[in-house]
N, C-alpha and C. Protein backbone atom coordinates (compact mmCIF):
# COMPACT_ATOMS: atom_id res chain seq x y z
N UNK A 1 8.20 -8.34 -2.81
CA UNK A 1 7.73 -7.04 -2.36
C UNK A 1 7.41 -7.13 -0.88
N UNK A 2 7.77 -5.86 -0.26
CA UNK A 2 7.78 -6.10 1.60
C UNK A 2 6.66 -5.53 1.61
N UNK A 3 5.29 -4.93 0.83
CA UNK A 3 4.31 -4.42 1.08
C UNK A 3 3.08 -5.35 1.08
N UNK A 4 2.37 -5.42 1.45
CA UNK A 4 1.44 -6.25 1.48
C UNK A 4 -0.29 -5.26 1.96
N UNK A 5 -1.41 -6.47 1.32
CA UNK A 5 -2.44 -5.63 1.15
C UNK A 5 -2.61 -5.36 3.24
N UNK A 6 -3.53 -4.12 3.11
CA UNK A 6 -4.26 -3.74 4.85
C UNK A 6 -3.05 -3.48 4.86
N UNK A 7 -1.60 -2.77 4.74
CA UNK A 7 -0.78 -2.47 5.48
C UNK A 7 -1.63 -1.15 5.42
N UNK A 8 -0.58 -0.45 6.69
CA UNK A 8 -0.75 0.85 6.79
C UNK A 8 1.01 1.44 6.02
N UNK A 9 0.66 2.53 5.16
CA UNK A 9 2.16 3.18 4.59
C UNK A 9 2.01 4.85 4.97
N UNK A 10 3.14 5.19 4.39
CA UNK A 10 3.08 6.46 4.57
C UNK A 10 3.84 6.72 3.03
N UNK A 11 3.34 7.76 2.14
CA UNK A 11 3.68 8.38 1.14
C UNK A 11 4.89 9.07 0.96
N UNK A 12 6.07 8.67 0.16
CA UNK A 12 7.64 9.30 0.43
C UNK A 12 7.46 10.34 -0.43
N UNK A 13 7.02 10.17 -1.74
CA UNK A 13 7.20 11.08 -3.35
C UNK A 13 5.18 10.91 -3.76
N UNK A 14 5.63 12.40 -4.28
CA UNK A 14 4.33 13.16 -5.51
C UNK A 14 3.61 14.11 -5.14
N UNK A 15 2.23 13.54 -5.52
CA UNK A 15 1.27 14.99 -5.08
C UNK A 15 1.07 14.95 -3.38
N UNK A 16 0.73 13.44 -3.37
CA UNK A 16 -0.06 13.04 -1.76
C UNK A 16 1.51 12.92 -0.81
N UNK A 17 2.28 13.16 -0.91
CA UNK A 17 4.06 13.27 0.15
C UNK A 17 3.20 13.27 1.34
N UNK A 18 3.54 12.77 2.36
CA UNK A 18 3.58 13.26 3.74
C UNK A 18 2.20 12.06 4.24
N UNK A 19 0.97 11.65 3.78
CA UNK A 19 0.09 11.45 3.76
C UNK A 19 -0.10 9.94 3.96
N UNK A 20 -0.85 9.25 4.75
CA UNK A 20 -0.91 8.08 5.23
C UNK A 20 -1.69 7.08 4.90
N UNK A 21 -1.83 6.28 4.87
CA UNK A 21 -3.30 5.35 4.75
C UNK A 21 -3.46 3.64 4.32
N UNK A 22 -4.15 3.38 4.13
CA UNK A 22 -3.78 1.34 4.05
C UNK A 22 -4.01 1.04 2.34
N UNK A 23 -3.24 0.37 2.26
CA UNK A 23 -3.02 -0.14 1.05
C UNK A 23 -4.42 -1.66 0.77
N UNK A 24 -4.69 -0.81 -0.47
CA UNK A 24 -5.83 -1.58 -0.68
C UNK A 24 -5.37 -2.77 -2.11
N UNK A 25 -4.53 -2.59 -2.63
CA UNK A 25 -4.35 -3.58 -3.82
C UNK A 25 -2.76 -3.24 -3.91
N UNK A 26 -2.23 -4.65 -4.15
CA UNK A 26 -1.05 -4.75 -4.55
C UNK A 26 -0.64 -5.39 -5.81
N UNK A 27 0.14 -5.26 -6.91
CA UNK A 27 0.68 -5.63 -8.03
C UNK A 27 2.10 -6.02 -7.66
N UNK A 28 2.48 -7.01 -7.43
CA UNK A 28 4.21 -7.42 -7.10
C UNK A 28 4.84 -7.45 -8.28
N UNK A 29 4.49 -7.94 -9.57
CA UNK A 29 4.98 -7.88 -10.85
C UNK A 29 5.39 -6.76 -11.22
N UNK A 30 4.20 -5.69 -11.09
CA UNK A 30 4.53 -4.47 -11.81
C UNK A 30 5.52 -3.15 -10.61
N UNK A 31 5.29 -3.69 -9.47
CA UNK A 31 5.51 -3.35 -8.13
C UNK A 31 5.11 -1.96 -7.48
N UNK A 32 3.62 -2.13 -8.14
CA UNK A 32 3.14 -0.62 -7.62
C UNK A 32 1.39 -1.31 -6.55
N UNK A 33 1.51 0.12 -6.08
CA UNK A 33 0.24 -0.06 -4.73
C UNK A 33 -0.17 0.57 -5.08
N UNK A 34 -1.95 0.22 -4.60
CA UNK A 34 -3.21 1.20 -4.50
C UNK A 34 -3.07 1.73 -3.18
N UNK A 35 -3.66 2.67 -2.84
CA UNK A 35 -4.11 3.17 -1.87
C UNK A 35 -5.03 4.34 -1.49
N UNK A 36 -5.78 3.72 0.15
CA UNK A 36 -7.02 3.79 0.18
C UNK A 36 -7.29 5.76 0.32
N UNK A 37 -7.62 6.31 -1.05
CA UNK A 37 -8.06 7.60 -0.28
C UNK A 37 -7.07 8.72 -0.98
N UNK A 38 -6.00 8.27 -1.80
CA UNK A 38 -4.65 8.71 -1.65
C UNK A 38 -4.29 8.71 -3.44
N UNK A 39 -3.59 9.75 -4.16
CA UNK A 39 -3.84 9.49 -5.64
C UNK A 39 -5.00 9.39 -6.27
N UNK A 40 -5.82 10.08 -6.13
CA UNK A 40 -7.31 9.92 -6.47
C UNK A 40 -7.11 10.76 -8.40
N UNK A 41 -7.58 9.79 -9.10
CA UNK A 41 -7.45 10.15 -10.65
C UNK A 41 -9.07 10.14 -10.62
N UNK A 42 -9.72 11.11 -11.85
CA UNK A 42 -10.77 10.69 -12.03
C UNK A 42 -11.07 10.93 -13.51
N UNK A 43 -12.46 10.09 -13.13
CA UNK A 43 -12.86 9.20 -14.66
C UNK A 43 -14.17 9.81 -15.70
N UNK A 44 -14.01 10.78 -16.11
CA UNK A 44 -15.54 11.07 -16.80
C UNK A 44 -16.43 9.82 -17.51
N UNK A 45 -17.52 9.19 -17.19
CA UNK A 45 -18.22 8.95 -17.82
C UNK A 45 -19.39 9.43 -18.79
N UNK A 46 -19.77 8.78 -19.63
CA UNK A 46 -20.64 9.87 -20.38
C UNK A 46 -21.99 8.95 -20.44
N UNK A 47 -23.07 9.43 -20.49
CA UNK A 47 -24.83 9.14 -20.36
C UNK A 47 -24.31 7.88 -20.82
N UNK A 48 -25.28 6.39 -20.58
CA UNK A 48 -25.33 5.35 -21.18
C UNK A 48 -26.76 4.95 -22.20
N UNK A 49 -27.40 6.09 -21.64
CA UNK A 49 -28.57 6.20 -22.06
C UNK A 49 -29.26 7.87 -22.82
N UNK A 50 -29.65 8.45 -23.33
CA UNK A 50 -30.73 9.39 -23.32
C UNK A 50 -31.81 10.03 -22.15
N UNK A 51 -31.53 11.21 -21.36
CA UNK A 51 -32.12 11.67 -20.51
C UNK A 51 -31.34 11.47 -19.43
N UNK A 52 -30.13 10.34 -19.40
CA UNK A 52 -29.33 10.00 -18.01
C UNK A 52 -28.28 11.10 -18.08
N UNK A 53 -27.75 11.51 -16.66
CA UNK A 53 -26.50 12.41 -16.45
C UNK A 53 -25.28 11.39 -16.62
N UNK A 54 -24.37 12.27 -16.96
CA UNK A 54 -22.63 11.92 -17.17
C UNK A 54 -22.36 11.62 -15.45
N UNK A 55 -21.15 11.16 -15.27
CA UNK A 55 -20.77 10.96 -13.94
C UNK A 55 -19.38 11.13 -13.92
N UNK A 56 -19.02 11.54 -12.73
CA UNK A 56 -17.14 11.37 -12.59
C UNK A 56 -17.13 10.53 -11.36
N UNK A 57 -16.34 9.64 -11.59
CA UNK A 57 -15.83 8.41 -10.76
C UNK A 57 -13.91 8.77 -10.12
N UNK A 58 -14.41 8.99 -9.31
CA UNK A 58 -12.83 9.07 -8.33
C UNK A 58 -12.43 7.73 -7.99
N UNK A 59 -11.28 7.20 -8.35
CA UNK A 59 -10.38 5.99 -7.70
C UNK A 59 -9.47 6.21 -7.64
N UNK A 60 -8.58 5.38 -6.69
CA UNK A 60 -7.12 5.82 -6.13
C UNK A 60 -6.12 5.13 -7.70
N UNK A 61 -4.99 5.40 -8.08
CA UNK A 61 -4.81 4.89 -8.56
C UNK A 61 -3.08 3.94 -8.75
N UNK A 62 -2.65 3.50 -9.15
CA UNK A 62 -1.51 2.88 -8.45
C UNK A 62 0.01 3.77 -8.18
N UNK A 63 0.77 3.61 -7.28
CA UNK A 63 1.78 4.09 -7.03
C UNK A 63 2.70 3.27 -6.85
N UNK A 64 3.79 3.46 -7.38
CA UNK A 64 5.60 2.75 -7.35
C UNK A 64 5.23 2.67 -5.73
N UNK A 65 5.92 1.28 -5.87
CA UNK A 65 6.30 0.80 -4.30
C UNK A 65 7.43 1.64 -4.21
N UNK A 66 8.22 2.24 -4.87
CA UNK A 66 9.86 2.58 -3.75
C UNK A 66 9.70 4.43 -3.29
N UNK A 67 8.20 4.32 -3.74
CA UNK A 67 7.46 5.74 -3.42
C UNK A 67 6.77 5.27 -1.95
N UNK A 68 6.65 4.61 -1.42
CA UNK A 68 5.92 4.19 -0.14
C UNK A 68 6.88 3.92 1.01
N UNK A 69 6.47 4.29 2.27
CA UNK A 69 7.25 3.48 3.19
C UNK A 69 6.52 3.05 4.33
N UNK A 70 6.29 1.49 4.97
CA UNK A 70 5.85 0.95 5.62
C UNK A 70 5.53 1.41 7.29
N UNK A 71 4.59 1.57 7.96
CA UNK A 71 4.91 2.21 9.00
C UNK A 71 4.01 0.78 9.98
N UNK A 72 5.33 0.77 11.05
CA UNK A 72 5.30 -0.27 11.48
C UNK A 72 4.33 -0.31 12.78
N UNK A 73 3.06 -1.37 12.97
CA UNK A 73 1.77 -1.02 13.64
C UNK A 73 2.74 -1.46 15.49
N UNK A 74 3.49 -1.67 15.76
CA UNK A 74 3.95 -1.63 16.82
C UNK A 74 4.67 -0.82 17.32
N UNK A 75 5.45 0.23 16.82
CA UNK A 75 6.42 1.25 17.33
C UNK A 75 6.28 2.80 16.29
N UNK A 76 4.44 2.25 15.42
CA UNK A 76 4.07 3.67 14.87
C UNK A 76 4.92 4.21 14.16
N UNK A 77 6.39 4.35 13.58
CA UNK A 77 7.36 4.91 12.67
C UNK A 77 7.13 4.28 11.31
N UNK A 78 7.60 4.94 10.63
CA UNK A 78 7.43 4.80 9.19
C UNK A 78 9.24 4.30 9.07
N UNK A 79 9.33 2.51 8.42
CA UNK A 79 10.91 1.86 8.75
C UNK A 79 10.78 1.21 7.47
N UNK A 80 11.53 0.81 7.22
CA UNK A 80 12.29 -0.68 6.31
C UNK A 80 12.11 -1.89 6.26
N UNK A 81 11.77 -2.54 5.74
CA UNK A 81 11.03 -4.05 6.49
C UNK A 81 12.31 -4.88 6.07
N UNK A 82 12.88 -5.69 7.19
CA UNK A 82 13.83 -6.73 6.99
C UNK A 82 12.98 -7.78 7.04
N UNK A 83 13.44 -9.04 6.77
CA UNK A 83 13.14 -10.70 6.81
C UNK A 83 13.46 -11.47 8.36
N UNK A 84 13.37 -12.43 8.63
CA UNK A 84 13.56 -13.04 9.41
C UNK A 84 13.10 -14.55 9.44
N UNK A 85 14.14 -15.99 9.22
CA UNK A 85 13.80 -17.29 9.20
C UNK A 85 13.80 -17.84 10.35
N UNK A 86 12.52 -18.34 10.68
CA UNK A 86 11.95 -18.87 11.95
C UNK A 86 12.09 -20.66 11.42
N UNK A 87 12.84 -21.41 12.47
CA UNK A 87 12.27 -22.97 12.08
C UNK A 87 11.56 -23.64 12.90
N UNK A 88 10.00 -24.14 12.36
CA UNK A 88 9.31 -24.78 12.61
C UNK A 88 9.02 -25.80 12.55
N UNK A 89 8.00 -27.09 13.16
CA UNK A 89 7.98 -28.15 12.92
C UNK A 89 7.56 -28.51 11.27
N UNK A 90 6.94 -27.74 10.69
CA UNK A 90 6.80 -27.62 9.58
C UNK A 90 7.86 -27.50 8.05
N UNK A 91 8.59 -26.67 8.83
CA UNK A 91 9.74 -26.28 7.88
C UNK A 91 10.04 -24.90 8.39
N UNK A 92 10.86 -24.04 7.52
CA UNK A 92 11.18 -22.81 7.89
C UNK A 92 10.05 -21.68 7.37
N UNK A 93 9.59 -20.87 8.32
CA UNK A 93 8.66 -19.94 7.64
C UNK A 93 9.65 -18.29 7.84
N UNK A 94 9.31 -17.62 6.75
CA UNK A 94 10.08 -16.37 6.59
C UNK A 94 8.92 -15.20 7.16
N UNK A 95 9.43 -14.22 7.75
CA UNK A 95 8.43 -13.47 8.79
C UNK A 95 8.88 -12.13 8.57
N UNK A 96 7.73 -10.68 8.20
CA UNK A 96 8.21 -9.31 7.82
C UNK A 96 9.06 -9.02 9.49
N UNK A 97 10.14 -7.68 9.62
CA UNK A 97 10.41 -7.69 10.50
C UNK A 97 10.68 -6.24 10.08
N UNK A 98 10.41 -5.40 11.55
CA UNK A 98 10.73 -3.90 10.99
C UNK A 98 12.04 -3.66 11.87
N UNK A 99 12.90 -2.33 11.27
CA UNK A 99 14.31 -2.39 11.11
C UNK A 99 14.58 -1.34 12.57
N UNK A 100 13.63 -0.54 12.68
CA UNK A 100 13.41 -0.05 13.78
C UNK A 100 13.91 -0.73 15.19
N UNK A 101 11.91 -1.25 15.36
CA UNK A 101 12.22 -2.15 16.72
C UNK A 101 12.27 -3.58 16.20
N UNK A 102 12.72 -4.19 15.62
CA UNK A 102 12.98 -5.71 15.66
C UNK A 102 11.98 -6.60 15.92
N UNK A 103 10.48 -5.69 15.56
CA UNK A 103 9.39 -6.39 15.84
C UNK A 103 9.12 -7.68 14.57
N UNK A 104 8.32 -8.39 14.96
CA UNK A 104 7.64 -8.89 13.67
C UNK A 104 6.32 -8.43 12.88
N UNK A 105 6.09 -8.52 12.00
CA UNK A 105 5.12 -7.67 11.38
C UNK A 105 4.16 -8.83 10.39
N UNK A 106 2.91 -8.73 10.81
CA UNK A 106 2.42 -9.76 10.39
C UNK A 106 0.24 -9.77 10.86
């Protein structure tokens, strides 16, 4: 998955389209994102006690990655993230790269 947590995305598909914000949890298995502010589902709770009020709990809740698109913190557009193999004294390390400006992203 080219998304990773603290990115900043921008929303392609649903209710929130058009709408921006940083990705707070990622699932690569299932390949969906949280995000911060954005998809907000909410949760009735009910008294836990006698005399206590009910509550509703707002959280974001997950969205398909191929519903997101990455917006790249150097040239500000919302792009594609390519790869890129760098070799180091270490070995080879693989580096996000946006499709735009050919930056690295990291």
């Amino acid at each position: 998955m080219n998304i990773k947590k603290n990115d900043n995305i921008k929303i392609l598909a649903g209710k929130d389209s058009g709408k921006t914000g940083k990705v707070l949890q990622v699932l690569p298995k299932e390949g969906k994102v949280s995000v911060e502010g954005l998809n907000l589902l909410v949760k009735h709770m009910r008294p836990s006690r006698e005399g206590e009020k009910g509550q509703r709990i707002e959280f974001p809740a997950f969205i398909n990655a191929s519903n997101v698109a990455l917006i790249c913190p150097s040239c500000g557009r919302q792009t594609r993230v390519g790869t890129k193999i760098v070799a180091g004294e270490k070995g080879n390390k693989k580096y996000r790269v946006c499709k735009k400006c050919q930056t690295v992203i990291e």
